[in-house]
Protein backbone atom coordinates (compact mmCIF):
# COMPACT_ATOMS: atom_id res chain seq x y z
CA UNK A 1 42.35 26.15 -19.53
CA UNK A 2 43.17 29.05 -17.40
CA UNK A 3 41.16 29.45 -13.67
CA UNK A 4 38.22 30.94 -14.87
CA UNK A 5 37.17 28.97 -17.53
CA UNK A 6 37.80 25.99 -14.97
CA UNK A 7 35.95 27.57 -12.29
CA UNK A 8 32.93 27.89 -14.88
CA UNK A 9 32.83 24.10 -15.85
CA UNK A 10 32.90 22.89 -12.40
CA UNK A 11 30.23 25.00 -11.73
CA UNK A 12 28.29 23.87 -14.53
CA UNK A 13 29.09 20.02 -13.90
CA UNK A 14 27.54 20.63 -10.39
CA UNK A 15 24.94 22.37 -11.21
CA UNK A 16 24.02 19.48 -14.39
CA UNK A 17 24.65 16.87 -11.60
CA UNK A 18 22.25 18.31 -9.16
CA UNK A 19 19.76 18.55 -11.88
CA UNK A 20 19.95 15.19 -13.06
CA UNK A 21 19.87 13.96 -9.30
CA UNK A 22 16.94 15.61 -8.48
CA UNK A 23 15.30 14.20 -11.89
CA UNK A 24 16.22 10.86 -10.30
CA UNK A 25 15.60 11.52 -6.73
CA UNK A 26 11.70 12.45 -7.56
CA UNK A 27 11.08 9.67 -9.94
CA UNK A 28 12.08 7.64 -7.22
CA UNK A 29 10.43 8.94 -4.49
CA UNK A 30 7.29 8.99 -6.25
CA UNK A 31 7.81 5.38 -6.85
CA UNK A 32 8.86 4.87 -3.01
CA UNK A 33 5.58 6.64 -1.71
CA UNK A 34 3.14 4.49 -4.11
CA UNK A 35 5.17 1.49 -2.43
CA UNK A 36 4.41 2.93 1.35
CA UNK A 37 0.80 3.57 0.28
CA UNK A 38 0.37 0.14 -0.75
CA UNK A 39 1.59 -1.02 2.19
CA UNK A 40 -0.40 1.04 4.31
CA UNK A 41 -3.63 0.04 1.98
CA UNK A 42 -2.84 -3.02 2.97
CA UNK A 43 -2.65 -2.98 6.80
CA UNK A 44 -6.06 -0.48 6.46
CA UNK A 45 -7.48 -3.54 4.46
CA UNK A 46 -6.59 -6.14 7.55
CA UNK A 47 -7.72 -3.87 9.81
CA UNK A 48 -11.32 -3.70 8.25
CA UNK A 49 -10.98 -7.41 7.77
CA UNK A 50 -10.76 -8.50 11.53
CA UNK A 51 -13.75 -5.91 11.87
CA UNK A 52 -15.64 -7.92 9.62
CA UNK A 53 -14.32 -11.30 11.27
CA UNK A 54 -15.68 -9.90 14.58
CA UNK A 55 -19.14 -9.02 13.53
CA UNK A 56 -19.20 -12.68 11.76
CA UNK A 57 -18.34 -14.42 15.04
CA UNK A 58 -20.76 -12.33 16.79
CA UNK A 59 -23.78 -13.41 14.51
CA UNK A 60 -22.59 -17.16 14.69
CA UNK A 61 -22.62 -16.99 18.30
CA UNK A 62 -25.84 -15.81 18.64
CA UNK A 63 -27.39 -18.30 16.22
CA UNK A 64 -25.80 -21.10 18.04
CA UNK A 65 -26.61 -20.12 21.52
CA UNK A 66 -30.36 -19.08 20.41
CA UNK A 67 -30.43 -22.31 17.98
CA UNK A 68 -30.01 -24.55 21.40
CA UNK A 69 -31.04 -22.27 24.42
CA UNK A 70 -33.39 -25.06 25.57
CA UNK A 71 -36.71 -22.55 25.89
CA UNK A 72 -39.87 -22.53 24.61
CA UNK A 73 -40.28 -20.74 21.24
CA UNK A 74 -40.84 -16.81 21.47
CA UNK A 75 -41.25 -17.19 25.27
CA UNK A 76 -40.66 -13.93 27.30
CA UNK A 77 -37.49 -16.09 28.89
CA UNK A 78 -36.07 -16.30 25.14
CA UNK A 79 -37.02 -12.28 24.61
CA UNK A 80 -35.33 -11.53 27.54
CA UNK A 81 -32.18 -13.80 26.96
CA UNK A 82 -32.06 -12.54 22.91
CA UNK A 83 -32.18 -8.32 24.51
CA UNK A 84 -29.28 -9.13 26.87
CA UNK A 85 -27.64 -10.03 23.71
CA UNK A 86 -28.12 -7.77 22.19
CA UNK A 87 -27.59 -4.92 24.83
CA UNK A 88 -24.37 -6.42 24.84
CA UNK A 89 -23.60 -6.63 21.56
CA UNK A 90 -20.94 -4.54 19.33
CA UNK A 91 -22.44 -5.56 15.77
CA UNK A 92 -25.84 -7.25 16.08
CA UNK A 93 -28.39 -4.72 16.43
CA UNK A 94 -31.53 -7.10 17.19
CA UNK A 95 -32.29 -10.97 16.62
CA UNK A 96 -35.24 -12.76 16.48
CA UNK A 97 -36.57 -16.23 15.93
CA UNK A 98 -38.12 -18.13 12.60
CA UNK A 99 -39.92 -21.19 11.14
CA UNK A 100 -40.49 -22.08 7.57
CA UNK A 101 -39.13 -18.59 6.35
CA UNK A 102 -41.64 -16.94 8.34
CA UNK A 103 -40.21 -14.55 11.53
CA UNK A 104 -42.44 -14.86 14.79
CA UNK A 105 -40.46 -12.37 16.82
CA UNK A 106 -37.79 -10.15 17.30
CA UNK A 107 -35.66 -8.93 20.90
CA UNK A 108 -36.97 -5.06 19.31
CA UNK A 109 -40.76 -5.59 18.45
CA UNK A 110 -41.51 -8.54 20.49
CA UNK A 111 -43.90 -11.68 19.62
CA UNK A 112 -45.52 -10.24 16.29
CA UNK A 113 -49.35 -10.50 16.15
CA UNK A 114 -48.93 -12.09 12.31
CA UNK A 115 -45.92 -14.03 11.43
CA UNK A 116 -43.67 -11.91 8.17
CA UNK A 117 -42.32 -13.77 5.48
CA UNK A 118 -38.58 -13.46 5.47
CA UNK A 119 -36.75 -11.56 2.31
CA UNK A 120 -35.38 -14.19 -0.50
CA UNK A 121 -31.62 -14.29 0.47
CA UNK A 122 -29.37 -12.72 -1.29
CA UNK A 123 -26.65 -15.63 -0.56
CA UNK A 124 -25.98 -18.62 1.06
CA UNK A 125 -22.89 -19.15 3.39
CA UNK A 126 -21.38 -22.62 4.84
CA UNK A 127 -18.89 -21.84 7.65
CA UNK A 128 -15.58 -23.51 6.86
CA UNK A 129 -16.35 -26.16 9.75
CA UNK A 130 -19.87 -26.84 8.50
CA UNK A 131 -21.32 -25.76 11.95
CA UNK A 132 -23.52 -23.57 10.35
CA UNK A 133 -25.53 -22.96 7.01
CA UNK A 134 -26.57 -18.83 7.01
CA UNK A 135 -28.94 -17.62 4.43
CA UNK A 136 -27.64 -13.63 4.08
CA UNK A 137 -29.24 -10.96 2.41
CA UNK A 138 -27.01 -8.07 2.59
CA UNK A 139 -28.87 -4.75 2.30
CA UNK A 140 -32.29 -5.63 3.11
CA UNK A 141 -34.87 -3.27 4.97
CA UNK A 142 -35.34 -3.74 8.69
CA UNK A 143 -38.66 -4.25 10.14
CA UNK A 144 -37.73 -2.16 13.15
CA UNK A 145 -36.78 0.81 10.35
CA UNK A 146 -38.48 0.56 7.15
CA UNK A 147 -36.81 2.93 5.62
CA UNK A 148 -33.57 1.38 6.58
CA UNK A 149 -31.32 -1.62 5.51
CA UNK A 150 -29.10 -4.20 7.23
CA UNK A 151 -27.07 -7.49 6.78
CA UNK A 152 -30.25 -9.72 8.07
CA UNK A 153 -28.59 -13.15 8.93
CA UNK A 154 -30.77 -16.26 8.89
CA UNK A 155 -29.05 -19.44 10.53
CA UNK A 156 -30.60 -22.55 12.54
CA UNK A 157 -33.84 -20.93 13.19
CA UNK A 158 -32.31 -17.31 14.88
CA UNK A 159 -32.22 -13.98 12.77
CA UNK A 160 -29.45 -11.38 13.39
CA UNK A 161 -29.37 -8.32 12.50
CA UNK A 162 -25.99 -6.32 11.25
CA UNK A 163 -26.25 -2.57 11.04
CA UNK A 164 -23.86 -1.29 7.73
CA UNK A 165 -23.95 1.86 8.87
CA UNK A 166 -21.64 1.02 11.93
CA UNK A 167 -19.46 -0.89 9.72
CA UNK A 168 -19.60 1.76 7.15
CA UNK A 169 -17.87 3.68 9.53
CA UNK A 170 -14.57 2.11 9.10
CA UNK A 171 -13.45 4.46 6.20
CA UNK A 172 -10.43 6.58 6.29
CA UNK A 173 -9.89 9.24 3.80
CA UNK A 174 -8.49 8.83 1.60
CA UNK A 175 -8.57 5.32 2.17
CA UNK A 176 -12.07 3.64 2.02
CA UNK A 177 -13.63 -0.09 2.19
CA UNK A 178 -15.72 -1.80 0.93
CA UNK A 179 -17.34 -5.32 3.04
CA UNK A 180 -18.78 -8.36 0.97
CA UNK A 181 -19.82 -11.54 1.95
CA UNK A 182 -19.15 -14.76 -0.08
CA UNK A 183 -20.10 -18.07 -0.62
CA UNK A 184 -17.40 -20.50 -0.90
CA UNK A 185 -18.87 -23.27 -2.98
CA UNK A 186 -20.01 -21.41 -6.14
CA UNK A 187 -17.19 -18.47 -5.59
CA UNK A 188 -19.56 -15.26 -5.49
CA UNK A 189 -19.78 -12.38 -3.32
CA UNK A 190 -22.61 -9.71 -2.26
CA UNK A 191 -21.81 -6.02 -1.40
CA UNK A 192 -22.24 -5.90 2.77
CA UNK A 193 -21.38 -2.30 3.40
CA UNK A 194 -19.34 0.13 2.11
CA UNK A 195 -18.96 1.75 -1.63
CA UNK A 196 -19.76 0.02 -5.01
CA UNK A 197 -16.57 -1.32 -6.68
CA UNK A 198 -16.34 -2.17 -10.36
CA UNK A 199 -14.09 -5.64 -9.50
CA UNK A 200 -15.56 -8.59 -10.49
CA UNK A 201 -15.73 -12.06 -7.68
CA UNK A 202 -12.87 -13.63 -9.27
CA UNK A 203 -10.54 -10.37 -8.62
CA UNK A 204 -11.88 -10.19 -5.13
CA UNK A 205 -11.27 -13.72 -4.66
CA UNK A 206 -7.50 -13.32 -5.83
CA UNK A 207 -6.88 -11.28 -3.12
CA UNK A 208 -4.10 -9.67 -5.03
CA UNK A 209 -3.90 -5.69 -4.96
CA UNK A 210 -5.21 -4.05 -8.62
CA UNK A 211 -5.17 -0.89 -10.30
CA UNK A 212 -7.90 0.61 -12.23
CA UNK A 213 -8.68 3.61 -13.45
CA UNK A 214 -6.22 5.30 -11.19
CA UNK A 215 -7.55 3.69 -8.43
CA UNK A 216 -5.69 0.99 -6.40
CA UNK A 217 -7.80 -1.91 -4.48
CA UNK A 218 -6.34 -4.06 -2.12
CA UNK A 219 -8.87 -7.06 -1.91
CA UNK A 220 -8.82 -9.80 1.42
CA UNK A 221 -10.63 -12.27 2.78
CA UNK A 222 -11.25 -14.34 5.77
CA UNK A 223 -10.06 -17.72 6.06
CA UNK A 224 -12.58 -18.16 9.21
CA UNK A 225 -15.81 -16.34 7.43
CA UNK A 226 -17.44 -15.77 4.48
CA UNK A 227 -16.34 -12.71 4.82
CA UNK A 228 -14.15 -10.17 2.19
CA UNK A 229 -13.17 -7.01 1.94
CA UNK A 230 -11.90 -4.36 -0.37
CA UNK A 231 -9.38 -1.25 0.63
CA UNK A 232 -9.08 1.16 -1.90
CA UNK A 233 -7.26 4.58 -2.75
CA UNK A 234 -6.44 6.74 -5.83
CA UNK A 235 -3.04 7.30 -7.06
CA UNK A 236 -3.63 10.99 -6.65
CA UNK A 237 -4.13 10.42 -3.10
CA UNK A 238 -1.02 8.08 -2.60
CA UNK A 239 1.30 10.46 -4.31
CA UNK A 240 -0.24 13.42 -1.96
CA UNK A 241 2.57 15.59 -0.21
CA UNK A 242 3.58 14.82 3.28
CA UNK A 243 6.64 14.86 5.10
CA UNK A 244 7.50 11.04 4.58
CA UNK A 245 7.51 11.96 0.66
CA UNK A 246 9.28 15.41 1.21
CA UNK A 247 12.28 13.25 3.18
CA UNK A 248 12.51 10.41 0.81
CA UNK A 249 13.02 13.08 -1.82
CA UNK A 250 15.99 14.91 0.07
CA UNK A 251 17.46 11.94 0.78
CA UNK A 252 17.67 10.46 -3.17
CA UNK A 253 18.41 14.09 -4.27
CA UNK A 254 21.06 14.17 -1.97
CA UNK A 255 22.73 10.92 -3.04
CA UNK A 256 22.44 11.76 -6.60
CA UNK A 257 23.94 14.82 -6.17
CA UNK A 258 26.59 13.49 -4.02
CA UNK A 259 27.31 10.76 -6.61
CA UNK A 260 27.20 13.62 -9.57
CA UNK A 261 29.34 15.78 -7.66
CA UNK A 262 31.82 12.62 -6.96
CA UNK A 263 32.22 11.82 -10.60
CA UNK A 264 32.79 15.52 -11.67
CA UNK A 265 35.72 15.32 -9.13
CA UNK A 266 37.19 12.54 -9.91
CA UNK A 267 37.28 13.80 -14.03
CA UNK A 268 39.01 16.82 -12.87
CA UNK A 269 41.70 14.85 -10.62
CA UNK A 270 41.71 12.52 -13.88
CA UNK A 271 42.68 15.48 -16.32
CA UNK A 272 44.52 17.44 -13.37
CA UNK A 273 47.12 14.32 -13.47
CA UNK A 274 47.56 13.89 -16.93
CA UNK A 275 48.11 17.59 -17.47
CA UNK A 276 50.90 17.52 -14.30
CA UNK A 277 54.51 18.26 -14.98
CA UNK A 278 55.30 14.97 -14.02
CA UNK A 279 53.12 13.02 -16.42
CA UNK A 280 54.16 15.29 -19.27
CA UNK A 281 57.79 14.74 -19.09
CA UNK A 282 56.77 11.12 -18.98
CA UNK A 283 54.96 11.53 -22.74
CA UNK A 284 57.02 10.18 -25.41
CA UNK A 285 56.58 13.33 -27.77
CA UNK A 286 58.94 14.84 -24.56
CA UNK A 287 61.42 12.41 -24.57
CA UNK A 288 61.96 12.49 -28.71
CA UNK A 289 62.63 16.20 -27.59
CA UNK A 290 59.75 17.32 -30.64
CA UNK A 291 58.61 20.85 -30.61
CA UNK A 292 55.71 20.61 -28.32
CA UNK A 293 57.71 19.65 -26.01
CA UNK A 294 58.88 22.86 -25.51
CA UNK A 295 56.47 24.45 -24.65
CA UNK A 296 56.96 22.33 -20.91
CA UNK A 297 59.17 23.22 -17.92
CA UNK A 298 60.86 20.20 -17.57
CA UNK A 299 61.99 18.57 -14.43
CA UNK A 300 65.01 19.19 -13.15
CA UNK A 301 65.39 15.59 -12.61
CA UNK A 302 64.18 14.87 -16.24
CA UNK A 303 66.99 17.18 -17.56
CA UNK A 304 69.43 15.11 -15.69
CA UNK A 305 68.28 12.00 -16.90
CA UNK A 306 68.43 13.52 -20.91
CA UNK A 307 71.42 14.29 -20.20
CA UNK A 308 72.79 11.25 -19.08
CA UNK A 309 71.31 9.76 -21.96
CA UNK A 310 73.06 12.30 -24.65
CA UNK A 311 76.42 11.69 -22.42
CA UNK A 312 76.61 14.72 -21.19
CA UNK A 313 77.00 15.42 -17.48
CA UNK A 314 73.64 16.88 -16.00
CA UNK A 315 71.74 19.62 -17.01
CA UNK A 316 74.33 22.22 -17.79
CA UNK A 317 74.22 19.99 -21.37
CA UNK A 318 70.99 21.27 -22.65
CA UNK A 319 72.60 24.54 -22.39
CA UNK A 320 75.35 23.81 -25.03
């Protein structure tokens, strides 16, 4: 194979092992950027999780302090005690005080001239130390804003009032969540806030990540509060360009290629040392002195040695 022609198939192994790397490198890059997504679903899904864990301890505290604040029913002192609350609150929007499923007053409208029958709930909740029994109904509408809803809380005689909307706010295209609350003893869970998902209680319950419809859902819950939530982002969106993905792709290209180019190297320093001089004269079709072996230059040390072996003194015998 003269220069050329071995010029040409190097070329071509490189370029064939470049190829083939980069084949490689982006089916595993892709694969590496789902796996970072998934992660990063995951850590989005935590974060909304302690969101929800804070607006359940907020609602707790309010029904115990309100449940025990030692004043008289609906007084102005119990008003006044329920708005500093709730001035102070970062989830609970207004509370207020029922008997017998009936509401009497709120910390927004006041004492109300007629008592209003509470909503059925939509759920019942036991806290996992049995301190308190919550009746929830998640998307009800608000007597402060009919044409509103909230997470209306009903515990130990106090009613608290979540607002979705603020919770709602925890999305983060492309990432989005979705807040339930559920009830530990018959293992079911009501929407909260957030977007309809199509994953059944016992999926949510899991709290293993699943993919549907091109969509993956990362599903937690609390182990303080009834409380469960549900990241979720589309493939599409996970296997979206960025930088990250770009240098994850250079890098397994690179190695491929490196590792391509390695191997076509080391086949041409394989053939390159069975076609040397030396390793020739070492073939046995030289040493039976058959005609293709005269088509080699041997050694001048090889001549030597033939000659020895013919008992003839050197190389000056192959010339006779």
């Amino acid at each position: 194979m003269n220069g050329a022609q071995q010029l040409a198939r190097n070329v071509a192994l490189m370029v064939l092992g470049g190829a083939l790397g980069a084949g490689i490198a982006l089916a595993g890059a892709r694969e590496l950027q789902i796996r970072f997504s998934e992660e990063g679903l995951l850590r989005y899904a935590q974060i909304v999780l302690r969101m929800g864990d804070n607006a359940a301890m907020e609602t707790r505290r309010a029904a115990l302090q309100f449940s025990s604040d030692n004043l008289p029913f609906c007084s102005d002192e119990e008003l006044a005690a329920m708005r500093r609350f709730v001035y102070n609150a970062a989830f609970v929007k207004d509370l207020g005080r029922e008997k017998d499923g009936y509401l009497y007053c709120t910390s927004g409208l006041g004492r109300l001239e007629k008592p209003a029958k509470l909503p059925v709930p939509t759920i019942a909740v036991l806290s996992p130390d049995l301190a308190i029994h919550a009746n929830i109904t998640p998307q009800d509408k608000l007597l402060l804003a009919p044409n509103s809803s909230g997470i209306v809380m009903v515990a130990e005689g106090v009613t608290a009032v979540v607002n979705p909307a603020l919770l709602a706010q925890v999305d983060n295209p492309p990432m989005r969540a979705t807040g339930l609350i559920y009830d530990r003893e018959h293992q079911t869970v009501a929407r909260a806030f957030g977007h309809s998902i199509p994953l059944p209680a016992s999926e949510v319950l899991a709290q293993r990540p699943v993919k549907q419809d091109g969509i993956y859902y990362q599903p937690l819950c609390s182990s303080h509060f009834s409380v469960c939530v549900v990241a979720a982002e589309s493939r599409h969106d996970m296997l979206t360009f960025h930088p990250g993905y770009f240098v994850s792709y250079l890098v397994t290209a690179s190695l491929f290629s490196t590792v391509g180019g390695a191997v076509g190297d080391s086949d041409r320093g394989h053939r390159a040392a069975v076609l040397s001089p030396a390793a020739l004269a070492g073939a046995p079709s030289a040493a039976r002195g058959s005609p293709a072996a005269g088509d080699v230059r041997l050694s001048a040390d090889r001549e030597s040695a033939i000659g020895r072996d013919r008992g003839c003194g050197g190389a000056g015998a192959l010339d006779r």
